[in-house]
PDB file of N, CA and C in Angstrom:
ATOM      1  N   UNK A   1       7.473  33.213   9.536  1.00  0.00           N
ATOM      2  CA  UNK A   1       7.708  32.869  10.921  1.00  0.00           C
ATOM      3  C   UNK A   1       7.171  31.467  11.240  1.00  0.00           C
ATOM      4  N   UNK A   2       6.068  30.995  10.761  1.00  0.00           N
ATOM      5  CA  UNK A   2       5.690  29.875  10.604  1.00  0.00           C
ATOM      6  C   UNK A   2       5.925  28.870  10.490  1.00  0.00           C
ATOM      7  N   UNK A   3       6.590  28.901   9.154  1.00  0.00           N
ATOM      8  CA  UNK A   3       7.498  27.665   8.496  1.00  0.00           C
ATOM      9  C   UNK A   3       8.527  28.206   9.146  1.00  0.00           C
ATOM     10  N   UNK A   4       9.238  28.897   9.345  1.00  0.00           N
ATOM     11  CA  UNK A   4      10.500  28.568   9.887  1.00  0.00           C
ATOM     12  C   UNK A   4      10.501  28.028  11.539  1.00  0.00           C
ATOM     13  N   UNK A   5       9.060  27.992  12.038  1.00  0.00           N
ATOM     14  CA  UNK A   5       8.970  27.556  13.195  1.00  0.00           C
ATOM     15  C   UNK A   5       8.980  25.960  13.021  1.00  0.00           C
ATOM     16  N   UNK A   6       8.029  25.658  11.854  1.00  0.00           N
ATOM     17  CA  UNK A   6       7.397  24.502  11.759  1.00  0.00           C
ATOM     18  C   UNK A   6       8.559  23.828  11.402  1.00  0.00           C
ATOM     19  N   UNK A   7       9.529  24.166  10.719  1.00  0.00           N
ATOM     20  CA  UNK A   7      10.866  23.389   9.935  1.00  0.00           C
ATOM     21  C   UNK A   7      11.637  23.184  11.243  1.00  0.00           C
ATOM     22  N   UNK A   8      11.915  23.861  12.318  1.00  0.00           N
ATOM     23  CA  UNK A   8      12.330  23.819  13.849  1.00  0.00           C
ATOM     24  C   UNK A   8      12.180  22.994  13.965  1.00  0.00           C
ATOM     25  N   UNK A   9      10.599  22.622  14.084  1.00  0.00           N
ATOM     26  CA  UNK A   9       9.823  21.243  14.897  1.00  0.00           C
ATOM     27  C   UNK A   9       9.900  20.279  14.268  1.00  0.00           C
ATOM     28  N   UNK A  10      10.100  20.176  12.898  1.00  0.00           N
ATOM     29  CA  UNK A  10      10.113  18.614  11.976  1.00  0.00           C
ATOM     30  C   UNK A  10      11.292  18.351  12.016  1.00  0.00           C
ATOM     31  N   UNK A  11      12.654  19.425  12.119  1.00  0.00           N
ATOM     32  CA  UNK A  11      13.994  19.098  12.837  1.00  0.00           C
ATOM     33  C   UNK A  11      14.348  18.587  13.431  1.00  0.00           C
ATOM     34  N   UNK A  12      13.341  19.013  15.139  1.00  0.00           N
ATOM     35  CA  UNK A  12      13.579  18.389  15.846  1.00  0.00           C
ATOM     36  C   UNK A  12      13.198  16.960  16.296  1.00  0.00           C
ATOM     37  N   UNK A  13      12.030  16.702  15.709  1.00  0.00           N
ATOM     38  CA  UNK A  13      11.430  15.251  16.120  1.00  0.00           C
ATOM     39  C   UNK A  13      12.111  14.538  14.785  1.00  0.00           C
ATOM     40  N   UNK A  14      12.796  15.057  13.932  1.00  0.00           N
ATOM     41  CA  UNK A  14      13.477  13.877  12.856  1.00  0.00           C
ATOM     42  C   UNK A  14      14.672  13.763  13.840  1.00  0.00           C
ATOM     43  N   UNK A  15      15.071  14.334  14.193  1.00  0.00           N
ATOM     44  CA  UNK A  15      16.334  14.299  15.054  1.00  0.00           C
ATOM     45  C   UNK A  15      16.409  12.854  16.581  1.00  0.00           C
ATOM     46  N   UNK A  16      14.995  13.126  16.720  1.00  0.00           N
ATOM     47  CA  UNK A  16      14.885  12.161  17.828  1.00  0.00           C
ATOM     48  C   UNK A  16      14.664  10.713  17.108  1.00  0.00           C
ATOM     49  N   UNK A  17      14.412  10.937  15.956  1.00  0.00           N
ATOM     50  CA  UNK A  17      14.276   9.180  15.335  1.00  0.00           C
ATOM     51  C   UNK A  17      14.207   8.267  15.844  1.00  0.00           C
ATOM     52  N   UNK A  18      15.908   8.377  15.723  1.00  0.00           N
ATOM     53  CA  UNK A  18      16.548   6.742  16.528  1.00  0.00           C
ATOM     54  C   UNK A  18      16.204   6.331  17.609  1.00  0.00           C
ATOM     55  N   UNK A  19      16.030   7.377  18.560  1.00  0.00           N
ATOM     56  CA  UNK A  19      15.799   7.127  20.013  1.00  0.00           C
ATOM     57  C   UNK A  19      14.779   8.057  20.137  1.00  0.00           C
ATOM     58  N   UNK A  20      13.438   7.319  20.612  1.00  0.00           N
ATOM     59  CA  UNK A  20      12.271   8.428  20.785  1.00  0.00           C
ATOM     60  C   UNK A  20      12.377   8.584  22.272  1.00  0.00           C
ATOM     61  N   UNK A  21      11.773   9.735  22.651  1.00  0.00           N
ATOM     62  CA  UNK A  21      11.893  10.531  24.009  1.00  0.00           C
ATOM     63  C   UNK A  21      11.509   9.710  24.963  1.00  0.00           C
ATOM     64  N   UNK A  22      11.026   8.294  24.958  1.00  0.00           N
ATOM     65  CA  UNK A  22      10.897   7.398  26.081  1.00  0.00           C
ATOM     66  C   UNK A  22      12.381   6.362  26.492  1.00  0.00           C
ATOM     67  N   UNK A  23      13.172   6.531  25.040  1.00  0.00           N
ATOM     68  CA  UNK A  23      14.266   5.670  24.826  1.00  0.00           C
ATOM     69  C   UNK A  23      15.741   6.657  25.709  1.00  0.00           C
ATOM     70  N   UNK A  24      15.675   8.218  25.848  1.00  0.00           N
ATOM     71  CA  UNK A  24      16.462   8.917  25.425  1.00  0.00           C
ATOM     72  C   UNK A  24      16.720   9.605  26.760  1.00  0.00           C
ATOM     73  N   UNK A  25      15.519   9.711  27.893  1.00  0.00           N
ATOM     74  CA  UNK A  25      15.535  10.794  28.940  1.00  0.00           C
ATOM     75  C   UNK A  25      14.918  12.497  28.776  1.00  0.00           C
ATOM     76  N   UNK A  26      14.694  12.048  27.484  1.00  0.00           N
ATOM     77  CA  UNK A  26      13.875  13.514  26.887  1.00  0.00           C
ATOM     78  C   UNK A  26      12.609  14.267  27.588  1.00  0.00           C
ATOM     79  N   UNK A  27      12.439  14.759  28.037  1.00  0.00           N
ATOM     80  CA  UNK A  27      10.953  15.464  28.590  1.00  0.00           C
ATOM     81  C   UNK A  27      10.736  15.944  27.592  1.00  0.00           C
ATOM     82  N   UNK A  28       9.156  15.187  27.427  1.00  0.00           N
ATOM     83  CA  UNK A  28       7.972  15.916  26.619  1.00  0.00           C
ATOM     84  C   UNK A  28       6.666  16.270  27.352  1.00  0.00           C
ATOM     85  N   UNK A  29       6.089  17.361  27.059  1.00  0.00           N
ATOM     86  CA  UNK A  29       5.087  17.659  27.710  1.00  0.00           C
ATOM     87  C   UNK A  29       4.069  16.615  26.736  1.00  0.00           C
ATOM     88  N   UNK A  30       3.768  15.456  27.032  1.00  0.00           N
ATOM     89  CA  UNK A  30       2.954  14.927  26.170  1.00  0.00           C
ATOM     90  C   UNK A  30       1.407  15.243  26.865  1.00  0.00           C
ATOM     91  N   UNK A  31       0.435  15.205  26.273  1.00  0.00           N
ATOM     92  CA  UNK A  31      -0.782  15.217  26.701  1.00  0.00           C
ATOM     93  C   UNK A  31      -1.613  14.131  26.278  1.00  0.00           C
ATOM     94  N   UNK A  32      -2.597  13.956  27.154  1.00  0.00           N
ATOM     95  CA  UNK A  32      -3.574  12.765  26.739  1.00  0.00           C
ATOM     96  C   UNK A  32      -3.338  11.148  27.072  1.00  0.00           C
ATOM     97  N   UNK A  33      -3.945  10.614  26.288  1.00  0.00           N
ATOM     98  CA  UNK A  33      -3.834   8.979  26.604  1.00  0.00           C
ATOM     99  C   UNK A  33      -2.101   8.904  25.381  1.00  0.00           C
ATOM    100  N   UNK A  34      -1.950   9.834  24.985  1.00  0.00           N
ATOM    101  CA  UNK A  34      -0.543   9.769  23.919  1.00  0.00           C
ATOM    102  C   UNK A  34       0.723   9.162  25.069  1.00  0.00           C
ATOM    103  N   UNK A  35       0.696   9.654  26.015  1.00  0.00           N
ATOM    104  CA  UNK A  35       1.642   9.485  26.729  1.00  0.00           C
ATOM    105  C   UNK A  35       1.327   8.119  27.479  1.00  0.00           C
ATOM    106  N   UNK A  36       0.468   7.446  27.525  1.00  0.00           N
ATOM    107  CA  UNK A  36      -0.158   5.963  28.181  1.00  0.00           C
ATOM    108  C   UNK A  36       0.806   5.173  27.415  1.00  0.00           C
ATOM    109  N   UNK A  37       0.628   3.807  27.881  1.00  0.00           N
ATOM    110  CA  UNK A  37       1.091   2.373  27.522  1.00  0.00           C
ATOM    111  C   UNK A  37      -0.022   2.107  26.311  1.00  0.00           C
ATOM    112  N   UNK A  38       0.812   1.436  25.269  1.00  0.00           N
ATOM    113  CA  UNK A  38       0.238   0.743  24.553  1.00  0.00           C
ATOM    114  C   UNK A  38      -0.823  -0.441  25.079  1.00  0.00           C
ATOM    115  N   UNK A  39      -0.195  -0.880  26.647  1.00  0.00           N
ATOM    116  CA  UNK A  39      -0.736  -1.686  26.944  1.00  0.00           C
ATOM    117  C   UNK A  39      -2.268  -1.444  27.389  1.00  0.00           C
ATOM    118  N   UNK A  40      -1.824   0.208  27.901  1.00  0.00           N
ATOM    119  CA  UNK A  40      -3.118   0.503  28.632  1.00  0.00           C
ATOM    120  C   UNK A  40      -4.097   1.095  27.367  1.00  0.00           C
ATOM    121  N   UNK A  41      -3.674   1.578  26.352  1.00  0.00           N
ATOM    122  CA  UNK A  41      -4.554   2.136  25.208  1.00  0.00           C
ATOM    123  C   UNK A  41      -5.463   0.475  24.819  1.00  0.00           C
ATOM    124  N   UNK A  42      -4.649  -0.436  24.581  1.00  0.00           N
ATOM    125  CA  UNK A  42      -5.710  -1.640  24.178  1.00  0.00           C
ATOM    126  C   UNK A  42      -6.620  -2.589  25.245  1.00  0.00           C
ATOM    127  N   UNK A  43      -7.000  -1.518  26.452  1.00  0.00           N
ATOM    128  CA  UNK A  43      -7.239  -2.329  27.912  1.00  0.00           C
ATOM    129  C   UNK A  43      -8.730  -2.243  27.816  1.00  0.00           C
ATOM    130  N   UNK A  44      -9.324  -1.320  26.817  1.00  0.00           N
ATOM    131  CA  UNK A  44     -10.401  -1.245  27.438  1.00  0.00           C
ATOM    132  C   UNK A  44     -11.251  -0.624  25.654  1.00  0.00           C
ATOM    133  N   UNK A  45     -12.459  -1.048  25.671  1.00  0.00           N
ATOM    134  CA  UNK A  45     -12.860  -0.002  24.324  1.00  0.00           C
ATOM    135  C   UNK A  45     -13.045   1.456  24.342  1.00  0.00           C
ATOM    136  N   UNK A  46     -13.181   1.706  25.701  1.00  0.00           N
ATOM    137  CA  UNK A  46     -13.180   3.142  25.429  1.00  0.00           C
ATOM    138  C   UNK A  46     -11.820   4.056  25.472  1.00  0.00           C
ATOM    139  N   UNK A  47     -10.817   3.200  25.944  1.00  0.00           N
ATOM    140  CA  UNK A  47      -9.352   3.832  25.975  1.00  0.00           C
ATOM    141  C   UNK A  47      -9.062   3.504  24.238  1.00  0.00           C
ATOM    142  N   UNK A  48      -9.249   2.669  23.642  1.00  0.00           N
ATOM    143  CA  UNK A  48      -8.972   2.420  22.377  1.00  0.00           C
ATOM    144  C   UNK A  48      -9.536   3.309  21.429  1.00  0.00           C
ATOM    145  N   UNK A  49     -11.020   3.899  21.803  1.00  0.00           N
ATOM    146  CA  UNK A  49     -11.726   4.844  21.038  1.00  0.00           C
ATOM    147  C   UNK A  49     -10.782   6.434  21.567  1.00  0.00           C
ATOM    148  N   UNK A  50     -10.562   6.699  22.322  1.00  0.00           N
ATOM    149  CA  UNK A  50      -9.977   7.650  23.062  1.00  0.00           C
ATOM    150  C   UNK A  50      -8.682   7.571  21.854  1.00  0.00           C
ATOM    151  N   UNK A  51      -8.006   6.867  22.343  1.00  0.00           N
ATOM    152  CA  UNK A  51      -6.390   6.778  21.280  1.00  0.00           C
ATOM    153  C   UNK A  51      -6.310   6.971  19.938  1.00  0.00           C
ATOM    154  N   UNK A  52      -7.606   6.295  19.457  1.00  0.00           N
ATOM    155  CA  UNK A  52      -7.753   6.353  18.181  1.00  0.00           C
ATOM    156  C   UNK A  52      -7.717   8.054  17.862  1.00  0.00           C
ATOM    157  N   UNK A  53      -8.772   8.524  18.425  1.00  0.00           N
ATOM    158  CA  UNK A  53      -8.772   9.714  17.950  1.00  0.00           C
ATOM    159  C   UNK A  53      -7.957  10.660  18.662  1.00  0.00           C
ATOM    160  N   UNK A  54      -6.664  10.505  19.316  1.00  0.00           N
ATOM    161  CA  UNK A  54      -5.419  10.960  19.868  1.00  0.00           C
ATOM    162  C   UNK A  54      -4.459  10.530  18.999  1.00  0.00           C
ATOM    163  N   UNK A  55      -4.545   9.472  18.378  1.00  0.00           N
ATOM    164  CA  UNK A  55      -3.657   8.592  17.128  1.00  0.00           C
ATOM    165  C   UNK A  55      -4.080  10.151  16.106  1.00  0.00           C
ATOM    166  N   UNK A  56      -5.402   9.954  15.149  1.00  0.00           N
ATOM    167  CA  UNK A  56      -5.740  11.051  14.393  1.00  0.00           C
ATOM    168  C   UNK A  56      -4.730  12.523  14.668  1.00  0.00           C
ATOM    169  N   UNK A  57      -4.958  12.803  15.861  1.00  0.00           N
ATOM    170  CA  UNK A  57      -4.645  14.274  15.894  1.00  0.00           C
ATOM    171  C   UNK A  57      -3.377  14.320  15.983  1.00  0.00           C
ATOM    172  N   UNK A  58      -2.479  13.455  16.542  1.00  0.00           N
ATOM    173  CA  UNK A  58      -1.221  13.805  16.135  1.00  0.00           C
ATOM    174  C   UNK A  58      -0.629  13.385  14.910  1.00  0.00           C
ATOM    175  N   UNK A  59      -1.158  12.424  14.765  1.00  0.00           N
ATOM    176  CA  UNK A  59      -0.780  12.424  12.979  1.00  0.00           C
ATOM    177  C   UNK A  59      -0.894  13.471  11.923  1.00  0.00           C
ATOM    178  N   UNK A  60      -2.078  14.468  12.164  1.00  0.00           N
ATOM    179  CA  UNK A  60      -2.394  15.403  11.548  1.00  0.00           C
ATOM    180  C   UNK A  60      -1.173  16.369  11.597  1.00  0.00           C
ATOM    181  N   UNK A  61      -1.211  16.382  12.953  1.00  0.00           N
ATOM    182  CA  UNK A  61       0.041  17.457  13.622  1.00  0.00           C
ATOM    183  C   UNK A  61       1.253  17.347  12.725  1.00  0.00           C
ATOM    184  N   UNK A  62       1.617  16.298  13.057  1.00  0.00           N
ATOM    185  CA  UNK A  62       2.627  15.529  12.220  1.00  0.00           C
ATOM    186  C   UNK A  62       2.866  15.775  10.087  1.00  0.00           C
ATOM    187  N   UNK A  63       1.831  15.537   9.971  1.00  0.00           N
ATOM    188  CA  UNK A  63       1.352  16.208   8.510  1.00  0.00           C
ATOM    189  C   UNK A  63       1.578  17.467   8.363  1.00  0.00           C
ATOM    190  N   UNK A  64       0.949  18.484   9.457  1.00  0.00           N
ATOM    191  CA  UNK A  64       1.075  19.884   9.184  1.00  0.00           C
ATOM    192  C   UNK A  64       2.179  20.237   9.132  1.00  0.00           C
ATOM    193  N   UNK A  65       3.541  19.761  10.417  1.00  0.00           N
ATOM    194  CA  UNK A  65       4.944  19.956  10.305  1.00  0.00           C
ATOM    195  C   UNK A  65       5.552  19.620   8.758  1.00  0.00           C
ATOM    196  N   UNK A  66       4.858  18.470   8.538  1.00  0.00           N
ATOM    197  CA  UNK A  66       5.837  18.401   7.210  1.00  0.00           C
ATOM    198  C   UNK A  66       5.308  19.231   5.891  1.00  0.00           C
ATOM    199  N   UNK A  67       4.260  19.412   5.793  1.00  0.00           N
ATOM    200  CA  UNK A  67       3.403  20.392   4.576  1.00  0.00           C
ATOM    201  C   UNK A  67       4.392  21.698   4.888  1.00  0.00           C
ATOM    202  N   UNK A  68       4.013  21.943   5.911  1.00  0.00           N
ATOM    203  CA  UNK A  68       4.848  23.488   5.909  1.00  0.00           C
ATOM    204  C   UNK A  68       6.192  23.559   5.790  1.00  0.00           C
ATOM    205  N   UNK A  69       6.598  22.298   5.830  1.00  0.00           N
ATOM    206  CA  UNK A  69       8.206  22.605   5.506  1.00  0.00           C
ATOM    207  C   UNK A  69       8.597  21.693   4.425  1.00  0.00           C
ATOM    208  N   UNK A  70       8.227  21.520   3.426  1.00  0.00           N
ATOM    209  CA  UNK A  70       7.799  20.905   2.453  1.00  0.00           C
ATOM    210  C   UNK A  70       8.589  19.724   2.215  1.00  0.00           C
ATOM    211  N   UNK A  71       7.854  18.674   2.982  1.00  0.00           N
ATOM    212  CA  UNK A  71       8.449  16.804   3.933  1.00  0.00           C
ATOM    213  C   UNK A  71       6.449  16.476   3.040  1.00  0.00           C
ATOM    214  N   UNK A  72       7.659  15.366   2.349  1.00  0.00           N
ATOM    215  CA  UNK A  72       6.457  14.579   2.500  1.00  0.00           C
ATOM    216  C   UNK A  72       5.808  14.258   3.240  1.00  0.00           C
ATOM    217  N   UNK A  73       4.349  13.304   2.661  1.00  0.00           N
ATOM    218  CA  UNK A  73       3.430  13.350   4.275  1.00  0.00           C
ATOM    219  C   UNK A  73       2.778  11.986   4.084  1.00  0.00           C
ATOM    220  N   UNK A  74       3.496  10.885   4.923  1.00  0.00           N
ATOM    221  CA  UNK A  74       2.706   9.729   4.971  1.00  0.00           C
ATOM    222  C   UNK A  74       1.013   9.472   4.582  1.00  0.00           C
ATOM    223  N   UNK A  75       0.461   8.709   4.399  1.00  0.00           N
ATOM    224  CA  UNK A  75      -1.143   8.590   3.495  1.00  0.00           C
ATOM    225  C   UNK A  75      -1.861   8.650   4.837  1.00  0.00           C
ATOM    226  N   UNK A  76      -2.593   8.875   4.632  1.00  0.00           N
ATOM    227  CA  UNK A  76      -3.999   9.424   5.687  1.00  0.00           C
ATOM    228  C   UNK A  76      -5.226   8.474   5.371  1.00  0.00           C
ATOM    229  N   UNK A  77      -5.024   7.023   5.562  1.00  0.00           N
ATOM    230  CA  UNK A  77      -6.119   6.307   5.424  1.00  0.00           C
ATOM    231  C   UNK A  77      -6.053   5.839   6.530  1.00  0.00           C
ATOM    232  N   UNK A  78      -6.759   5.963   7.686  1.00  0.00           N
ATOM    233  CA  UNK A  78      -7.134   6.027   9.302  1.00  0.00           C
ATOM    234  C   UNK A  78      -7.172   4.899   9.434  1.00  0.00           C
ATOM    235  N   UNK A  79      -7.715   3.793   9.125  1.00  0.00           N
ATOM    236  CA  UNK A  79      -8.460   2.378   9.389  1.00  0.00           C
ATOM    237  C   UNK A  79      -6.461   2.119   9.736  1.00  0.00           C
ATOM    238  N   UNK A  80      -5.879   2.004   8.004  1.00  0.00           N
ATOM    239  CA  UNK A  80      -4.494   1.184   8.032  1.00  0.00           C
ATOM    240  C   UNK A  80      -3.521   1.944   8.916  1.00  0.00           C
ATOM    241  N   UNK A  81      -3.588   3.176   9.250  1.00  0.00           N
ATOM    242  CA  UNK A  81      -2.996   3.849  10.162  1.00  0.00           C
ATOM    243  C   UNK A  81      -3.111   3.243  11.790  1.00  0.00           C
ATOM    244  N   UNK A  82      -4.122   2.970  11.990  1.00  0.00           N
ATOM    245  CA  UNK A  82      -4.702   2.150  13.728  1.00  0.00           C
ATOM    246  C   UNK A  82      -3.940   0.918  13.812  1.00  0.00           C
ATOM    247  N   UNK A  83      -4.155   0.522  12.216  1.00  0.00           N
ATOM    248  CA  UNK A  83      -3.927  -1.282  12.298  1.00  0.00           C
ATOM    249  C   UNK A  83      -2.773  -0.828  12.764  1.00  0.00           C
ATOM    250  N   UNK A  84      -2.043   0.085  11.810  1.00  0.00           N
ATOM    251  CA  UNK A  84      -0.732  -0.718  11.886  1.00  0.00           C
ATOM    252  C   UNK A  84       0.334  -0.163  13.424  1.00  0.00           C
ATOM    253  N   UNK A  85      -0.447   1.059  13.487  1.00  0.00           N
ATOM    254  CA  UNK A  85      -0.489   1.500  15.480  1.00  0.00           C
ATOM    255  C   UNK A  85      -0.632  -0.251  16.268  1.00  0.00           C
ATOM    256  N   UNK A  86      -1.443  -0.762  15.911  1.00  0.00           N
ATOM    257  CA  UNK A  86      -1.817  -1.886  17.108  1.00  0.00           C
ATOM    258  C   UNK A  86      -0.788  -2.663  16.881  1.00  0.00           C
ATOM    259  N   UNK A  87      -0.759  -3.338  15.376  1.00  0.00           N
ATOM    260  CA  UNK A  87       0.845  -4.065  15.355  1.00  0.00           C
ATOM    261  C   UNK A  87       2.039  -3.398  16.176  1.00  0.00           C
ATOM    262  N   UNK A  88       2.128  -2.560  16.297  1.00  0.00           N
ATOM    263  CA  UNK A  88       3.560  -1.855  16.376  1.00  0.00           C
ATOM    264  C   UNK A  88       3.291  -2.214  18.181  1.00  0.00           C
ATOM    265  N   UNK A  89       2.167  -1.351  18.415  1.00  0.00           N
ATOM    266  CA  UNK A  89       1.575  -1.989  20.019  1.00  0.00           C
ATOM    267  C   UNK A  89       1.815  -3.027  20.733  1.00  0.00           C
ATOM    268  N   UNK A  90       1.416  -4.214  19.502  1.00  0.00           N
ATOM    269  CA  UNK A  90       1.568  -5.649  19.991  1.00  0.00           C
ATOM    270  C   UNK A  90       3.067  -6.008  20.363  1.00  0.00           C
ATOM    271  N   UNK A  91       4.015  -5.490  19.595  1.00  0.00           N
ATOM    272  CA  UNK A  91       5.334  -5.946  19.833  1.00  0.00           C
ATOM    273  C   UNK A  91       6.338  -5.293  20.776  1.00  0.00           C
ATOM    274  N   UNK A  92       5.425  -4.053  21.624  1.00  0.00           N
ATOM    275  CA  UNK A  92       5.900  -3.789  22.327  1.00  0.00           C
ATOM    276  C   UNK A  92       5.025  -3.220  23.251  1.00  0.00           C
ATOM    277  N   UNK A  93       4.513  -3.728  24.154  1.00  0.00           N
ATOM    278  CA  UNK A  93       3.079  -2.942  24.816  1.00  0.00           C
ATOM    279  C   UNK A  93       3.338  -2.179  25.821  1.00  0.00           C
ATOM    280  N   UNK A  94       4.570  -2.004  26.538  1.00  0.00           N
ATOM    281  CA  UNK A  94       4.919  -1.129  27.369  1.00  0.00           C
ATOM    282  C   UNK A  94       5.888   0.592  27.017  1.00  0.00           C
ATOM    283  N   UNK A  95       5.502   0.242  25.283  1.00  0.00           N
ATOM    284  CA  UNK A  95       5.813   1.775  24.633  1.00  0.00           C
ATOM    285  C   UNK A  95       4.780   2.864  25.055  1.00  0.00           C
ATOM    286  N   UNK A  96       4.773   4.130  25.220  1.00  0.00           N
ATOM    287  CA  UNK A  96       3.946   4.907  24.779  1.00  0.00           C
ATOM    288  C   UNK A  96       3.034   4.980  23.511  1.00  0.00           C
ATOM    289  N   UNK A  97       1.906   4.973  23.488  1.00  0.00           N
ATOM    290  CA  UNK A  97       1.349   5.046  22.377  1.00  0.00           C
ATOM    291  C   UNK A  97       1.860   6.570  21.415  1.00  0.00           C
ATOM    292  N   UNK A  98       2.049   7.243  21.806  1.00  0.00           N
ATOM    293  CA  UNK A  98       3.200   8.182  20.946  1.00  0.00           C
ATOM    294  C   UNK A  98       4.624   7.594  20.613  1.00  0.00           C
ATOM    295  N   UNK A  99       5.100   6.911  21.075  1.00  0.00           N
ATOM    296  CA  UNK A  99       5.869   6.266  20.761  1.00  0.00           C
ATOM    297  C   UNK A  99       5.609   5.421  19.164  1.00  0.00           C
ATOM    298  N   UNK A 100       4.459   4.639  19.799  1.00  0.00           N
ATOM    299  CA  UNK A 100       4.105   3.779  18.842  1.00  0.00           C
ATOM    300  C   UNK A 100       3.625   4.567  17.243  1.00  0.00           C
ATOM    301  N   UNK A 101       3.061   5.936  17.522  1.00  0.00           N
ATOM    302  CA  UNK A 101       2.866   6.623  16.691  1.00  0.00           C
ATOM    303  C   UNK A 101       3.736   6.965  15.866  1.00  0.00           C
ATOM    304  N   UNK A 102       4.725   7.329  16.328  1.00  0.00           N
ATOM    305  CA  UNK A 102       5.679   8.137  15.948  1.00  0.00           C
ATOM    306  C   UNK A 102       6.581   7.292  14.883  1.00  0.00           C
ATOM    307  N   UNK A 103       6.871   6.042  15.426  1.00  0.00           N
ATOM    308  CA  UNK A 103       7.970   5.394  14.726  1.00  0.00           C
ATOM    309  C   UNK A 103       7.290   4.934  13.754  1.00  0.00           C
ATOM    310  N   UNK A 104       5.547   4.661  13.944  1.00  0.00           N
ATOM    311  CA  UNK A 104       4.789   4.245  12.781  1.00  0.00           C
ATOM    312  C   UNK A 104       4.559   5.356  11.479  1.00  0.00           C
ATOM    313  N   UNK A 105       4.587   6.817  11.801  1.00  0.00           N
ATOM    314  CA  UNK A 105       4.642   7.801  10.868  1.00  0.00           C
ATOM    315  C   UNK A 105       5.941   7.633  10.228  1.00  0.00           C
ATOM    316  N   UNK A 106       7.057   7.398  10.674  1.00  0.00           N
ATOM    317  CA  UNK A 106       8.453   7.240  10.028  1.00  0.00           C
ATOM    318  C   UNK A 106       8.424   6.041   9.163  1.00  0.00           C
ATOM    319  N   UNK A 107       7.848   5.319   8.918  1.00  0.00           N
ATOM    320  CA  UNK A 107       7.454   3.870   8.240  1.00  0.00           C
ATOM    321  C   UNK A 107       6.870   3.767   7.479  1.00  0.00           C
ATOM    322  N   UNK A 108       5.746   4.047   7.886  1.00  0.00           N
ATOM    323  CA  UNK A 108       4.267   4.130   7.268  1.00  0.00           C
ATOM    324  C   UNK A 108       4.011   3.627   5.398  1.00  0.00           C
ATOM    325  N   UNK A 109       4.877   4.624   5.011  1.00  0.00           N
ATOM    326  CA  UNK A 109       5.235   4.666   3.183  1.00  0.00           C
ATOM    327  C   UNK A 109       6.581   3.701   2.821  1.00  0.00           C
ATOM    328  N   UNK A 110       6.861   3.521   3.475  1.00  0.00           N
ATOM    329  CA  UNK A 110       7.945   2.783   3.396  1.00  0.00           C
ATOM    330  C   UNK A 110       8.118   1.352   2.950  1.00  0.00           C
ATOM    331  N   UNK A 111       6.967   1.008   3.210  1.00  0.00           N
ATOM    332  CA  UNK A 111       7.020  -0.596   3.070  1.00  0.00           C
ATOM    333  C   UNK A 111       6.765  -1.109   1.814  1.00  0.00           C
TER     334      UNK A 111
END
């Protein structure tokens, strides 16, 4: 029941790819500073410490969807994971930082 839930959910957010739910009209119940501006995650150090470890947990999330439905799973070295969150940030600062997450997990190994 699990995996076939979890394979649902990695369905569905591969599905949103192209157009993430800020691009699309999609309602997400997002929670946290995830749903903030990039602009506003790099406004302050404690919104940045906040994100960071909102960055962490959905990435994890993100990991667990794909383990259980057996999707590779981008590398889990946190430091190059932030950086490359802030790049992605920089070039667009009025994304959601889930946003910014998201398209950065689709990448990530890629380069």
């Amino acid at each position: 029941m699990v995996k076939a839930f979890s394979l649902a959910a990695l369905v569905f957010v591969v599905s949103a790819h192209p157009t993430f739910a800020q691009d699309t009209k999609v309602s997400v119940g997002m929670m946290g500073i995830g749903g903030m501006s990039c602009a506003h995650w790099r406004a302050t150090k404690e919104h940045q410490s906040e994100g960071a470890v909102w960055i962490y947990g959905f990435w994890t999330g993100l990991n667990y969807v794909a383990a259980a439905s057996e999707q590779p799973q981008p590398g889990t070295d946190t430091a190059a994971i932030v950086a490359e969150v802030k790049k992605r940030c920089a070039e667009a600062p009025s994304q959601t930082l889930a946003s910014a997450v998201w398209n950065t997990y689709l990448e990530f190994d890629k380069k």
